[in-house]
PDB file of N, CA and C in Angstrom:
ATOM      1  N   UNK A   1     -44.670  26.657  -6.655  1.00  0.00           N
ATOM      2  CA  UNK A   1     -43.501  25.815  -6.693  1.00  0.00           C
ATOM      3  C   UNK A   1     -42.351  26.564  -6.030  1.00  0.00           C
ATOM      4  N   UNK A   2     -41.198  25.573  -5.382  1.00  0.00           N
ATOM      5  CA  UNK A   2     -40.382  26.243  -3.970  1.00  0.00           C
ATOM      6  C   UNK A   2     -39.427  26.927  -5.637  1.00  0.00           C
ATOM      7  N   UNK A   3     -38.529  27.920  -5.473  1.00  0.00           N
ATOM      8  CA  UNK A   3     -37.206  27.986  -5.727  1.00  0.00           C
ATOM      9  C   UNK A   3     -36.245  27.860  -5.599  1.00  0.00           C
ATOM     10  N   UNK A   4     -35.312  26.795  -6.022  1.00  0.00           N
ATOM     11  CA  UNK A   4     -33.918  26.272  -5.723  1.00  0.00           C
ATOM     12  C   UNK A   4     -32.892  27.250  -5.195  1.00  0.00           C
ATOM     13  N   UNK A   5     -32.685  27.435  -4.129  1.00  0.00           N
ATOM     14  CA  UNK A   5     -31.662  28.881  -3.839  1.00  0.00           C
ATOM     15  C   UNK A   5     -30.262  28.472  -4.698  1.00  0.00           C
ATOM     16  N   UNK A   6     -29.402  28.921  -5.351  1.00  0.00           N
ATOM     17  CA  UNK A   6     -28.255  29.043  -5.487  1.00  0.00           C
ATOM     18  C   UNK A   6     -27.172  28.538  -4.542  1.00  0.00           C
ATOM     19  N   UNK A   7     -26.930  28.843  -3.231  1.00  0.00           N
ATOM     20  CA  UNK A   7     -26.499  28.067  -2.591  1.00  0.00           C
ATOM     21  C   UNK A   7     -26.994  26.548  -2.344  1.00  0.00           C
ATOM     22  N   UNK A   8     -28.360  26.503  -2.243  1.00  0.00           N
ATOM     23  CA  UNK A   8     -28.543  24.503  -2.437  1.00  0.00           C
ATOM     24  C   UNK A   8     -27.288  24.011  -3.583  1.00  0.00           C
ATOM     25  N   UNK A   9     -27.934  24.454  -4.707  1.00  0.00           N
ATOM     26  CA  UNK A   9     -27.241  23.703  -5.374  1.00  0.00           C
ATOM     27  C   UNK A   9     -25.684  24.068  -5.577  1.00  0.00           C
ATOM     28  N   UNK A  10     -24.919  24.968  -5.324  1.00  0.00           N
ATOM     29  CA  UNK A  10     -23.920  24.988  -5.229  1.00  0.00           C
ATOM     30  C   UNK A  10     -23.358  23.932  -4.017  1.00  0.00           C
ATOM     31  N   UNK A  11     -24.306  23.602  -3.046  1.00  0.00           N
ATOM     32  CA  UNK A  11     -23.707  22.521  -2.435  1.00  0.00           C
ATOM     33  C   UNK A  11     -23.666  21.435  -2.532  1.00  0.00           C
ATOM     34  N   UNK A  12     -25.115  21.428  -3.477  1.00  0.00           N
ATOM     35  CA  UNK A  12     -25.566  20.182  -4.114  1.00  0.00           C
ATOM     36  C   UNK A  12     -23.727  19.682  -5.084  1.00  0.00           C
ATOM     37  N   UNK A  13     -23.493  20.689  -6.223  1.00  0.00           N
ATOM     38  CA  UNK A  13     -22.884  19.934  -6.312  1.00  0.00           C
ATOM     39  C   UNK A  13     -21.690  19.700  -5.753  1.00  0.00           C
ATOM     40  N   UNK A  14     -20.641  20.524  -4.765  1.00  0.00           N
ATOM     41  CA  UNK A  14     -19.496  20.666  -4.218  1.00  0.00           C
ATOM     42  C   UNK A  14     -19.810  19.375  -3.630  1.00  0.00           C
ATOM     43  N   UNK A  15     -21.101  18.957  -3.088  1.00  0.00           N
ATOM     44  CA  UNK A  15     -20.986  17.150  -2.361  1.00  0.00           C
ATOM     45  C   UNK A  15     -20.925  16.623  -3.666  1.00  0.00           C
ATOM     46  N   UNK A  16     -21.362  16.817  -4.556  1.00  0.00           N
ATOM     47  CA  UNK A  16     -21.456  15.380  -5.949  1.00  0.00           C
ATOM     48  C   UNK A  16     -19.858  15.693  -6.466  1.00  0.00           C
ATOM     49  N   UNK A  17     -18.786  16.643  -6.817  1.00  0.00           N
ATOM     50  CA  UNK A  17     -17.800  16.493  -6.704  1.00  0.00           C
ATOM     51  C   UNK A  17     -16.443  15.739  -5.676  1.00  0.00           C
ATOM     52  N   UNK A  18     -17.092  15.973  -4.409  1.00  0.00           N
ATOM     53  CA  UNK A  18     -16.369  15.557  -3.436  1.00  0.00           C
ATOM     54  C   UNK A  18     -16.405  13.878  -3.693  1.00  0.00           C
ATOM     55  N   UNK A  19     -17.419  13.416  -3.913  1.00  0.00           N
ATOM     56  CA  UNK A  19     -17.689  12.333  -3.924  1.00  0.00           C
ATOM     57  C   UNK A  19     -17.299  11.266  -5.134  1.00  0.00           C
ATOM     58  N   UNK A  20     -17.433  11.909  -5.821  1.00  0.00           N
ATOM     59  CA  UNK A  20     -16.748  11.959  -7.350  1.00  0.00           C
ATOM     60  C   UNK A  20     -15.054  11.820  -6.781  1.00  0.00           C
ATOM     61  N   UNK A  21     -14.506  12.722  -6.263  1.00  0.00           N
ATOM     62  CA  UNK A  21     -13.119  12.540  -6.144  1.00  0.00           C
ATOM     63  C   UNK A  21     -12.746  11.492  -5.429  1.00  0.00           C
ATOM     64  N   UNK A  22     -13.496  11.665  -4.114  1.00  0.00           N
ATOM     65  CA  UNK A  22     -13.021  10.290  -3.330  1.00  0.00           C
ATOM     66  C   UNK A  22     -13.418   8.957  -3.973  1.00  0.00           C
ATOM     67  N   UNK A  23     -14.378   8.832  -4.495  1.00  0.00           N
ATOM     68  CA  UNK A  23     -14.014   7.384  -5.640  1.00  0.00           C
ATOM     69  C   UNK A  23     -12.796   7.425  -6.496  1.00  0.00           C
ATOM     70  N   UNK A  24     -13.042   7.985  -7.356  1.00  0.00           N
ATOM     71  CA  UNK A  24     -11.655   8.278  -8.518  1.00  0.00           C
ATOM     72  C   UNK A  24     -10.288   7.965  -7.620  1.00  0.00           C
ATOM     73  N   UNK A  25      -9.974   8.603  -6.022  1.00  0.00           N
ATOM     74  CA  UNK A  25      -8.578   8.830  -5.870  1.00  0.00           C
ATOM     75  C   UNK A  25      -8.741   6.998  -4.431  1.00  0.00           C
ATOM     76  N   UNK A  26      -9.912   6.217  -4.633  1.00  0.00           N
ATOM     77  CA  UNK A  26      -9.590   5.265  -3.671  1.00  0.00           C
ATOM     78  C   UNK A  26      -9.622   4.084  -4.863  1.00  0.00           C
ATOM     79  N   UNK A  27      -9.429   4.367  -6.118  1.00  0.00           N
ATOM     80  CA  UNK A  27      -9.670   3.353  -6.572  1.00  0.00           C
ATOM     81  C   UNK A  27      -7.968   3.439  -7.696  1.00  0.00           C
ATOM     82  N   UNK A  28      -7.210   3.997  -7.323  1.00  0.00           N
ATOM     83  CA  UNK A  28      -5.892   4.365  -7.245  1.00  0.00           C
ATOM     84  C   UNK A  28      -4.751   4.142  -6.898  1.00  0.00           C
ATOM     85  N   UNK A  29      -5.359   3.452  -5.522  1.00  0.00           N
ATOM     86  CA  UNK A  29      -4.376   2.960  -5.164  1.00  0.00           C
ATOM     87  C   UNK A  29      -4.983   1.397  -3.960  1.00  0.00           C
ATOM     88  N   UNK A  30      -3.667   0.668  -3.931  1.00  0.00           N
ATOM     89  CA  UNK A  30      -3.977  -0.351  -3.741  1.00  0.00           C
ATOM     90  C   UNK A  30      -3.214  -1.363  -2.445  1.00  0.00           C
ATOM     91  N   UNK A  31      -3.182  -2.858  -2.151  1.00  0.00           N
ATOM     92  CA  UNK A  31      -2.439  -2.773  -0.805  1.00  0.00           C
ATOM     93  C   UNK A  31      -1.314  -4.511  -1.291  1.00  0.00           C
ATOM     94  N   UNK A  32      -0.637  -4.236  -0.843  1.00  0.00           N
ATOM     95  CA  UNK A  32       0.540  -4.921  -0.264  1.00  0.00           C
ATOM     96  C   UNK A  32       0.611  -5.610   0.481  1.00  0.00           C
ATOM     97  N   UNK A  33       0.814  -7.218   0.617  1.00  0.00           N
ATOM     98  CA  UNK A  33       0.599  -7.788   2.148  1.00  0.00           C
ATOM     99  C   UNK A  33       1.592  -9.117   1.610  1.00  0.00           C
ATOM    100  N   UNK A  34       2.064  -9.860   2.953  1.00  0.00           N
ATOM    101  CA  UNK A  34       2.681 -10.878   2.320  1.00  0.00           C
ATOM    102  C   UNK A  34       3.051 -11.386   4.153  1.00  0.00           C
ATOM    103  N   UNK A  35       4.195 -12.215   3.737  1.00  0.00           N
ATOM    104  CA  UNK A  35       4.616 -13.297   4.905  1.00  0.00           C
ATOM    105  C   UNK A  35       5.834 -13.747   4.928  1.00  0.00           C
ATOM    106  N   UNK A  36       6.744 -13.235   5.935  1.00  0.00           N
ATOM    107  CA  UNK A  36       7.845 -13.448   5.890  1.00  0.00           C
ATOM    108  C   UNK A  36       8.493 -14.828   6.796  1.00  0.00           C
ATOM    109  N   UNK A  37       8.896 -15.505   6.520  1.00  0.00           N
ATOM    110  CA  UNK A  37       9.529 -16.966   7.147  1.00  0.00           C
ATOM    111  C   UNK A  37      10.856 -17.134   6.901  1.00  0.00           C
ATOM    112  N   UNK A  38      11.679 -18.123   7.883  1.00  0.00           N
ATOM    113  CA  UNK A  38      12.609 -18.556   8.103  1.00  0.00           C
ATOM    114  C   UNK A  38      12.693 -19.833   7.109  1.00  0.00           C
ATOM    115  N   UNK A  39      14.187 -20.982   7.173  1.00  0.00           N
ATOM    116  CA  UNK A  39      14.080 -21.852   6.005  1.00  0.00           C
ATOM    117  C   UNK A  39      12.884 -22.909   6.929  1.00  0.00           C
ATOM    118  N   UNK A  40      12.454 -22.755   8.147  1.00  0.00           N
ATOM    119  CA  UNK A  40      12.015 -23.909   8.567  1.00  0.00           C
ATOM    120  C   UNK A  40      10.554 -23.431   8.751  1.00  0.00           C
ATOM    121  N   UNK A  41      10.195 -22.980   7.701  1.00  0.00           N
ATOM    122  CA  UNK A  41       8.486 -22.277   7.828  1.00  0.00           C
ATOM    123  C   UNK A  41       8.114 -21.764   9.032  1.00  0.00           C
ATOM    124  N   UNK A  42       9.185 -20.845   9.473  1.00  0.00           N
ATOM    125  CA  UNK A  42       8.616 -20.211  10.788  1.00  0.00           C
ATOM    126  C   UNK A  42       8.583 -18.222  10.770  1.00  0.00           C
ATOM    127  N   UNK A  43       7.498 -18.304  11.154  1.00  0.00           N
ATOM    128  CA  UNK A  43       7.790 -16.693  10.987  1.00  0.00           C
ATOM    129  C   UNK A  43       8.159 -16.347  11.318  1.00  0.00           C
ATOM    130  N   UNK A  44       8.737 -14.813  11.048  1.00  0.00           N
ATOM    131  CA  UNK A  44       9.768 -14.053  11.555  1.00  0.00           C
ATOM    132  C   UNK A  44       9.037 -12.367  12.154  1.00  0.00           C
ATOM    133  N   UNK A  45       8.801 -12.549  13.478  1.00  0.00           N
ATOM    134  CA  UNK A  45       8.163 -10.751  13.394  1.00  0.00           C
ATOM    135  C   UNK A  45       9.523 -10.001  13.981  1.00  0.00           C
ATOM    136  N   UNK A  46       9.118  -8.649  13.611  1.00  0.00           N
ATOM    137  CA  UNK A  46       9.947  -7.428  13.747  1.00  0.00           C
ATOM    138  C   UNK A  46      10.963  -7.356  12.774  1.00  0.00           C
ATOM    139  N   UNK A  47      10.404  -7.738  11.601  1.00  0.00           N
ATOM    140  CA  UNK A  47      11.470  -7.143  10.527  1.00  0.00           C
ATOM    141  C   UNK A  47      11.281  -6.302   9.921  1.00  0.00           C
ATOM    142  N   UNK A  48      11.984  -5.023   9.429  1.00  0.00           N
ATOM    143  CA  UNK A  48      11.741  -3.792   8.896  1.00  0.00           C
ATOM    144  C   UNK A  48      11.015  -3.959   7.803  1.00  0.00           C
ATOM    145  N   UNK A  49       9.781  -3.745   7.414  1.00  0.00           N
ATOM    146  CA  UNK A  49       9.624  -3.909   5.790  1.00  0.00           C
ATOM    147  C   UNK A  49       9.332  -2.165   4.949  1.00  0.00           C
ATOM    148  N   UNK A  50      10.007  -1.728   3.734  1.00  0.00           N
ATOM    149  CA  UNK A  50       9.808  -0.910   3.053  1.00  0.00           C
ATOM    150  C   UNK A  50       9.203  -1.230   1.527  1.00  0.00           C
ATOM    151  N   UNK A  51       8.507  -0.078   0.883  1.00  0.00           N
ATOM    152  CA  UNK A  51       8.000   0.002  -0.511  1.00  0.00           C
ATOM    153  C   UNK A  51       9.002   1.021  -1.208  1.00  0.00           C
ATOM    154  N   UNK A  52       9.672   0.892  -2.095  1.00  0.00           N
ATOM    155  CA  UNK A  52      10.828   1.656  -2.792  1.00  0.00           C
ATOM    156  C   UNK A  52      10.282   2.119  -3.965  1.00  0.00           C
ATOM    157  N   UNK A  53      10.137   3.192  -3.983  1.00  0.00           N
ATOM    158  CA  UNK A  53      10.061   3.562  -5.762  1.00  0.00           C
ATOM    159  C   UNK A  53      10.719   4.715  -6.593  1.00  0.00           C
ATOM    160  N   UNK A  54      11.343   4.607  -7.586  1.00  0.00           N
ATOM    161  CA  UNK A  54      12.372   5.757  -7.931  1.00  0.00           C
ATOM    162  C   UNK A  54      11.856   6.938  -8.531  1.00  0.00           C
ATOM    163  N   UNK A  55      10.741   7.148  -8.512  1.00  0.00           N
ATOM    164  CA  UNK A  55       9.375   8.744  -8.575  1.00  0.00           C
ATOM    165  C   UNK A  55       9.080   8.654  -7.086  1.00  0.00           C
ATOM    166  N   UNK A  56       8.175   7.817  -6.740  1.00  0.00           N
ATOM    167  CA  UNK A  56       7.308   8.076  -5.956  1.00  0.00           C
ATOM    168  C   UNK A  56       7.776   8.141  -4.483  1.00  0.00           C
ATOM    169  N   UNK A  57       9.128   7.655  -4.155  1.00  0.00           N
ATOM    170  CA  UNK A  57      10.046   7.416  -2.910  1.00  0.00           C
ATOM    171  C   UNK A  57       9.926   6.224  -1.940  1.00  0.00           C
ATOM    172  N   UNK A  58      10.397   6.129  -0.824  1.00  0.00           N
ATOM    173  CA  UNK A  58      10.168   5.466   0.284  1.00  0.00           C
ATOM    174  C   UNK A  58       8.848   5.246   1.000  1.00  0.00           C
ATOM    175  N   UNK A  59       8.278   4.188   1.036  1.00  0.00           N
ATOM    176  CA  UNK A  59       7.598   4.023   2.071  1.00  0.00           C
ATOM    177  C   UNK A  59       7.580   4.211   3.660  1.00  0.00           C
ATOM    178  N   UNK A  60       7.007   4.677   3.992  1.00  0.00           N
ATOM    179  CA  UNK A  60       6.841   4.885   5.987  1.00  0.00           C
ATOM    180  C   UNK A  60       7.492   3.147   6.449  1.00  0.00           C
ATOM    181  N   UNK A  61       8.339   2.578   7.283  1.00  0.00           N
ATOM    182  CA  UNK A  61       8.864   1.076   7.230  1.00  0.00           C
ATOM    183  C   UNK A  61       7.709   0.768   8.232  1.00  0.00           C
ATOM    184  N   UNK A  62       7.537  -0.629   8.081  1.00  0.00           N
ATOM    185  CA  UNK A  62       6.834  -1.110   9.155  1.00  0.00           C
ATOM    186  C   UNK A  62       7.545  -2.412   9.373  1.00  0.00           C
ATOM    187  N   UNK A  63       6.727  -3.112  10.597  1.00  0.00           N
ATOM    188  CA  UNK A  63       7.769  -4.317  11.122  1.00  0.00           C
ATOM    189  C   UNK A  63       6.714  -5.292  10.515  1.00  0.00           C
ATOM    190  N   UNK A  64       7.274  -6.933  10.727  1.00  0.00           N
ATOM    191  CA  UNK A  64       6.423  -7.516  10.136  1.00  0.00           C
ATOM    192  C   UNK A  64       5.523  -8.154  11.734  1.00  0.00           C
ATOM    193  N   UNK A  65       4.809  -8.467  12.150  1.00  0.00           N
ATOM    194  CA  UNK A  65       3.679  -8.529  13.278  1.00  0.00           C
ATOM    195  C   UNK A  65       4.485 -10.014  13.809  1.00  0.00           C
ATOM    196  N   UNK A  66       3.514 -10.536  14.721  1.00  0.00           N
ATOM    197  CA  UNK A  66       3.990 -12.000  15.774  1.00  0.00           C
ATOM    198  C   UNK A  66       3.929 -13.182  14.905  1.00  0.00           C
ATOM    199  N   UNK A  67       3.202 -12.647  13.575  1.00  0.00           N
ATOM    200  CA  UNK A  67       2.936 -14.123  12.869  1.00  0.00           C
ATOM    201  C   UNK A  67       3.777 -13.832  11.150  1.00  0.00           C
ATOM    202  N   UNK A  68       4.539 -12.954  11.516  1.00  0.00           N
ATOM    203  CA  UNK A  68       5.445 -12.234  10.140  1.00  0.00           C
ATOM    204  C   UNK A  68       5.017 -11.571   9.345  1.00  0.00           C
ATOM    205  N   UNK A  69       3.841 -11.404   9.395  1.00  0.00           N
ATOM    206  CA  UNK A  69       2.755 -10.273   8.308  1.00  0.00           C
ATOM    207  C   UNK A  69       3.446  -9.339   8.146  1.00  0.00           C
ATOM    208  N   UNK A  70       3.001  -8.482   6.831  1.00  0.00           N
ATOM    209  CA  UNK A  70       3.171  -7.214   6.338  1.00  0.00           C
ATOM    210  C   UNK A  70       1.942  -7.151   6.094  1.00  0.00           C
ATOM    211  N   UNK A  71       1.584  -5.385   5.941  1.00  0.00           N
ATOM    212  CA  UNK A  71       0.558  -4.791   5.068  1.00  0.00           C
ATOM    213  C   UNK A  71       0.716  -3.639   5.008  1.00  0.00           C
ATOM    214  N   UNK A  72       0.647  -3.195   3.253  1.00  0.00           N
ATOM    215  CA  UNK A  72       0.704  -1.767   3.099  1.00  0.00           C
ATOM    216  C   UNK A  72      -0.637  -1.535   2.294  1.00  0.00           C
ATOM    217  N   UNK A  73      -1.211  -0.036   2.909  1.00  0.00           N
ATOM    218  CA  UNK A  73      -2.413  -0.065   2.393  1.00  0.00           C
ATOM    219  C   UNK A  73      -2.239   1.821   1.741  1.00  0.00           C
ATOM    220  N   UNK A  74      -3.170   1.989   1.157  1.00  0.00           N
ATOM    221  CA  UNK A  74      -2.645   3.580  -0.038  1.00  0.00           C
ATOM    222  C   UNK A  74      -1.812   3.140  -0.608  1.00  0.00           C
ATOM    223  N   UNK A  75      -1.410   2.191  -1.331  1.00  0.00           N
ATOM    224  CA  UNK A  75      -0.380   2.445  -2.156  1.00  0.00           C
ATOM    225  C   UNK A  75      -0.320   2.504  -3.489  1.00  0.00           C
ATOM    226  N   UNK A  76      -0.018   3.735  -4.135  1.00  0.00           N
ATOM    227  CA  UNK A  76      -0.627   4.465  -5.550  1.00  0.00           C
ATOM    228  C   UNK A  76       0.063   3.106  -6.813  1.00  0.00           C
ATOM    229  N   UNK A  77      -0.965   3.116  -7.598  1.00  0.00           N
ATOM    230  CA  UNK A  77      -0.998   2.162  -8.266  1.00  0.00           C
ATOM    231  C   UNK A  77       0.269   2.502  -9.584  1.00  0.00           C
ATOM    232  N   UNK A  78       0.897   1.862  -9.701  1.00  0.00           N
ATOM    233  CA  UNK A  78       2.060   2.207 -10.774  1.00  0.00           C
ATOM    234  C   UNK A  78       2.377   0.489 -11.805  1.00  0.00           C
ATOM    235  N   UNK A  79       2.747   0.952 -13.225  1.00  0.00           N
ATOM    236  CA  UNK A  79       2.954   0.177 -14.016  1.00  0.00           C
ATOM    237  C   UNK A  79       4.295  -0.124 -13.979  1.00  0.00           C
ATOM    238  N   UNK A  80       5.473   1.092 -13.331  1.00  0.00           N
ATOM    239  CA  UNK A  80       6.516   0.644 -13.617  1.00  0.00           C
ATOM    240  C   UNK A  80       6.946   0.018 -12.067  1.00  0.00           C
ATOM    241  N   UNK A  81       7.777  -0.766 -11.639  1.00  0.00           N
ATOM    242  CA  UNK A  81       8.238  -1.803 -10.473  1.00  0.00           C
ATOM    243  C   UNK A  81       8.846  -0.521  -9.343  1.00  0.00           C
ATOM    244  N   UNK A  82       7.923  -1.069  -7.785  1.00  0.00           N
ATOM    245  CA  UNK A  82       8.526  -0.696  -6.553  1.00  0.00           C
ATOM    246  C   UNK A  82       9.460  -1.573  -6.179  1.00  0.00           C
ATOM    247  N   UNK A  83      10.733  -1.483  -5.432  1.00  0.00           N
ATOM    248  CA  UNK A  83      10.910  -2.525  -4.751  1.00  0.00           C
ATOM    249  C   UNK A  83      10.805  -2.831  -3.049  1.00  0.00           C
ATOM    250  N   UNK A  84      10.314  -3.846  -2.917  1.00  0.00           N
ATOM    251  CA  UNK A  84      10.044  -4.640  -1.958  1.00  0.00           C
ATOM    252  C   UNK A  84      11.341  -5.304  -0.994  1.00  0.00           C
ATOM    253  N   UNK A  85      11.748  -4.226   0.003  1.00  0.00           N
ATOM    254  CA  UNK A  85      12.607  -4.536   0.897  1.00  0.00           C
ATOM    255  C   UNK A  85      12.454  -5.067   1.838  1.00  0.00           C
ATOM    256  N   UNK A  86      13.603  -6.230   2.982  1.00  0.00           N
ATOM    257  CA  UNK A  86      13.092  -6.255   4.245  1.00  0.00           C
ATOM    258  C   UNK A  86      14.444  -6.500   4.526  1.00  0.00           C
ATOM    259  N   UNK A  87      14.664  -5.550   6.141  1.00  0.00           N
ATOM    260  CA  UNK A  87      15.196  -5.708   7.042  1.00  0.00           C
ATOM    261  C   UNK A  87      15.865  -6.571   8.003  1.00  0.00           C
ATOM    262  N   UNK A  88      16.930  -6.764   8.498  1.00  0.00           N
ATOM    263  CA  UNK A  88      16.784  -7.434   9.631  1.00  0.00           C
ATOM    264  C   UNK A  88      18.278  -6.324  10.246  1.00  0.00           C
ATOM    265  N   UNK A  89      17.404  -5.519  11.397  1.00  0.00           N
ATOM    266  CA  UNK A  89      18.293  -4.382  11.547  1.00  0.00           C
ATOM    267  C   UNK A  89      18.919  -3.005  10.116  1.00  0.00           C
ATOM    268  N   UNK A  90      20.107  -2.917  10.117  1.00  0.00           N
ATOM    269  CA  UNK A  90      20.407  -2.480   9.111  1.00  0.00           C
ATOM    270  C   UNK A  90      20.840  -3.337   8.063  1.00  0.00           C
ATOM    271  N   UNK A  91      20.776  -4.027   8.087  1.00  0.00           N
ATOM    272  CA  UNK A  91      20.497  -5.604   7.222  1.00  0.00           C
ATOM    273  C   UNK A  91      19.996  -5.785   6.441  1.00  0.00           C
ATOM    274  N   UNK A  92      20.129  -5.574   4.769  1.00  0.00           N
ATOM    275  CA  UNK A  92      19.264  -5.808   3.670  1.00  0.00           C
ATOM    276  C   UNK A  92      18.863  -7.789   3.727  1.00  0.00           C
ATOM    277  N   UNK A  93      18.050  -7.978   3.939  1.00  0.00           N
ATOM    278  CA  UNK A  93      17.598  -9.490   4.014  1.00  0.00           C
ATOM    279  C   UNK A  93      17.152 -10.151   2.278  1.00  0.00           C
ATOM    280  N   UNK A  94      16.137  -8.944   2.079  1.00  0.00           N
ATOM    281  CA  UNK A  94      15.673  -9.323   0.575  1.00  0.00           C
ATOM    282  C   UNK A  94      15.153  -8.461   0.101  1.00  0.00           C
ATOM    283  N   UNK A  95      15.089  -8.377  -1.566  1.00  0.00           N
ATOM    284  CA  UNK A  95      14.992  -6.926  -2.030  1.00  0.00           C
ATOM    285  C   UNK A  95      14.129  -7.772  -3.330  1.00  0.00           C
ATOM    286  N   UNK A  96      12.772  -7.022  -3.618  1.00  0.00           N
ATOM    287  CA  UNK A  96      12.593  -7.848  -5.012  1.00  0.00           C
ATOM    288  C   UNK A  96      11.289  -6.855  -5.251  1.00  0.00           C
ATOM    289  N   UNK A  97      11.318  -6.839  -6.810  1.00  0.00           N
ATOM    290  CA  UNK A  97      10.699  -5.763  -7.606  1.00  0.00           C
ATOM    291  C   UNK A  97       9.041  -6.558  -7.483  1.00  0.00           C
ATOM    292  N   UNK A  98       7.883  -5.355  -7.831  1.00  0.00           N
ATOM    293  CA  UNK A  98       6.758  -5.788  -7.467  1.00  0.00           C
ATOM    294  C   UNK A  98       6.209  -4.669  -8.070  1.00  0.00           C
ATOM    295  N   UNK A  99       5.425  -5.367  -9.253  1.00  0.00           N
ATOM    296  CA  UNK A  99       4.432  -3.911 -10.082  1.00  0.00           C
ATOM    297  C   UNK A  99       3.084  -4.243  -8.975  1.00  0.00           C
ATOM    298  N   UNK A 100       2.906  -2.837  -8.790  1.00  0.00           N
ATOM    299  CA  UNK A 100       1.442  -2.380  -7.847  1.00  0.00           C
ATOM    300  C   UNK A 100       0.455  -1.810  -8.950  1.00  0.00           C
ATOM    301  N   UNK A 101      -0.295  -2.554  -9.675  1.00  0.00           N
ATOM    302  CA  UNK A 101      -1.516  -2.552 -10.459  1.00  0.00           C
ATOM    303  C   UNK A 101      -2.861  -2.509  -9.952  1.00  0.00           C
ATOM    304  N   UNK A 102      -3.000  -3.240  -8.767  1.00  0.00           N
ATOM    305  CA  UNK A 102      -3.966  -3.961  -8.356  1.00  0.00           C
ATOM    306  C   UNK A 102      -3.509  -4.249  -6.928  1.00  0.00           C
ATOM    307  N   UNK A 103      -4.273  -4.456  -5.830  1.00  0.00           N
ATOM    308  CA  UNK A 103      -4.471  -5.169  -4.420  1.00  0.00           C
ATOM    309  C   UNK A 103      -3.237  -6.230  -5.064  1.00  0.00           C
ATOM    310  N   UNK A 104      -1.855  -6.330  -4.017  1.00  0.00           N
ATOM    311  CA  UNK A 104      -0.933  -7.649  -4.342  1.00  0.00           C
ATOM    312  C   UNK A 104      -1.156  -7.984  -2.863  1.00  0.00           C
ATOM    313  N   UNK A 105      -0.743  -9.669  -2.918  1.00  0.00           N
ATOM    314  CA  UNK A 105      -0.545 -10.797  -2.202  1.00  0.00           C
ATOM    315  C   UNK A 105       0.796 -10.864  -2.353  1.00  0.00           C
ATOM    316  N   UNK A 106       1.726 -10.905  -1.812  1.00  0.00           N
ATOM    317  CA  UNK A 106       3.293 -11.437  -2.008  1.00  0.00           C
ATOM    318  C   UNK A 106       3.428 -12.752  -1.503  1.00  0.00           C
ATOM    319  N   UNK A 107       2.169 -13.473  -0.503  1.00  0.00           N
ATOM    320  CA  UNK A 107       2.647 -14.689  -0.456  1.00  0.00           C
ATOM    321  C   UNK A 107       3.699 -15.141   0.544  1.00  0.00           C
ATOM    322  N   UNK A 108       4.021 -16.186   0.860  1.00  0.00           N
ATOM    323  CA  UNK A 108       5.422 -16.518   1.596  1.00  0.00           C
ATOM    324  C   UNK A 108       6.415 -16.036   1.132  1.00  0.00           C
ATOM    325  N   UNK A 109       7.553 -15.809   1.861  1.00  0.00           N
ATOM    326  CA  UNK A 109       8.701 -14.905   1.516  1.00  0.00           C
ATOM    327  C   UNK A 109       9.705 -15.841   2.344  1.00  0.00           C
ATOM    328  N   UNK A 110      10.750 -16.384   1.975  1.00  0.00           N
ATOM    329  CA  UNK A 110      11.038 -17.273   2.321  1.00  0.00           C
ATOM    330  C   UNK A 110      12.570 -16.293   2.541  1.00  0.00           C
ATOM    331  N   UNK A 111      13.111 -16.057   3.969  1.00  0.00           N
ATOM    332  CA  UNK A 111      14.703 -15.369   3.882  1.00  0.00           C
ATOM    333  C   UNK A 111      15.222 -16.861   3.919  1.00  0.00           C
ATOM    334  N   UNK A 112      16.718 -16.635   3.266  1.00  0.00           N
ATOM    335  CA  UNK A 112      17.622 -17.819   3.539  1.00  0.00           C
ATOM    336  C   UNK A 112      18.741 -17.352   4.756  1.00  0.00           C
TER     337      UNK A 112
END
């Protein structure tokens, strides 16, 4: 019968840890997406959008795409409220709180 060298299984398990972590730390965090429109259901692209949180900080901004989309993806899962900014220039447009538990939908976003 072969003998297990010490290094096998030390790699054996450094992969069954690794793997172990990357589940645990993708199931953590979660994504953000939504749709920004005008009053006449029209989208709006290139508006700044940010994720705010008073631990965790600022989000990287992104614009919203040709059809007004957002999407934020990593984003660590928290019980207490981010808020949900958007832009138009230096222009606060709309600001509204959003617990990240789970994968959110924000849905139409209607600026006035």
């Amino acid at each position: 019968m072969n003998k297990i060298s010490k290094t096998t299984i030390l790699g054996f398990c450094l992969c069954l840890l690794v793997l172990i972590l990357f589940d645990t730390a993708s199931a953590q965090v979660g994504t953000v997406t939504g749709v920004v429109l005008n009053r006449g259901n029209v989208p709006i692209p290139g508006l700044i959008v940010s994720l705010v949180h008073p631990v965790a900080g600022r989000s990287y901004p992104i614009s919203t795409d040709s059809w007004g989309r957002f999407f934020f993806s990593n984003v660590p899962l928290r019980n207490d409220p981010y808020y949900l900014e958007i832009y138009w220039g230096r222009d606060l447009m709309y600001r509204n709180t959003v617990i990240v538990n789970r994968d959110i939908n924000m849905g139409n976003i209607m600026l006035r």
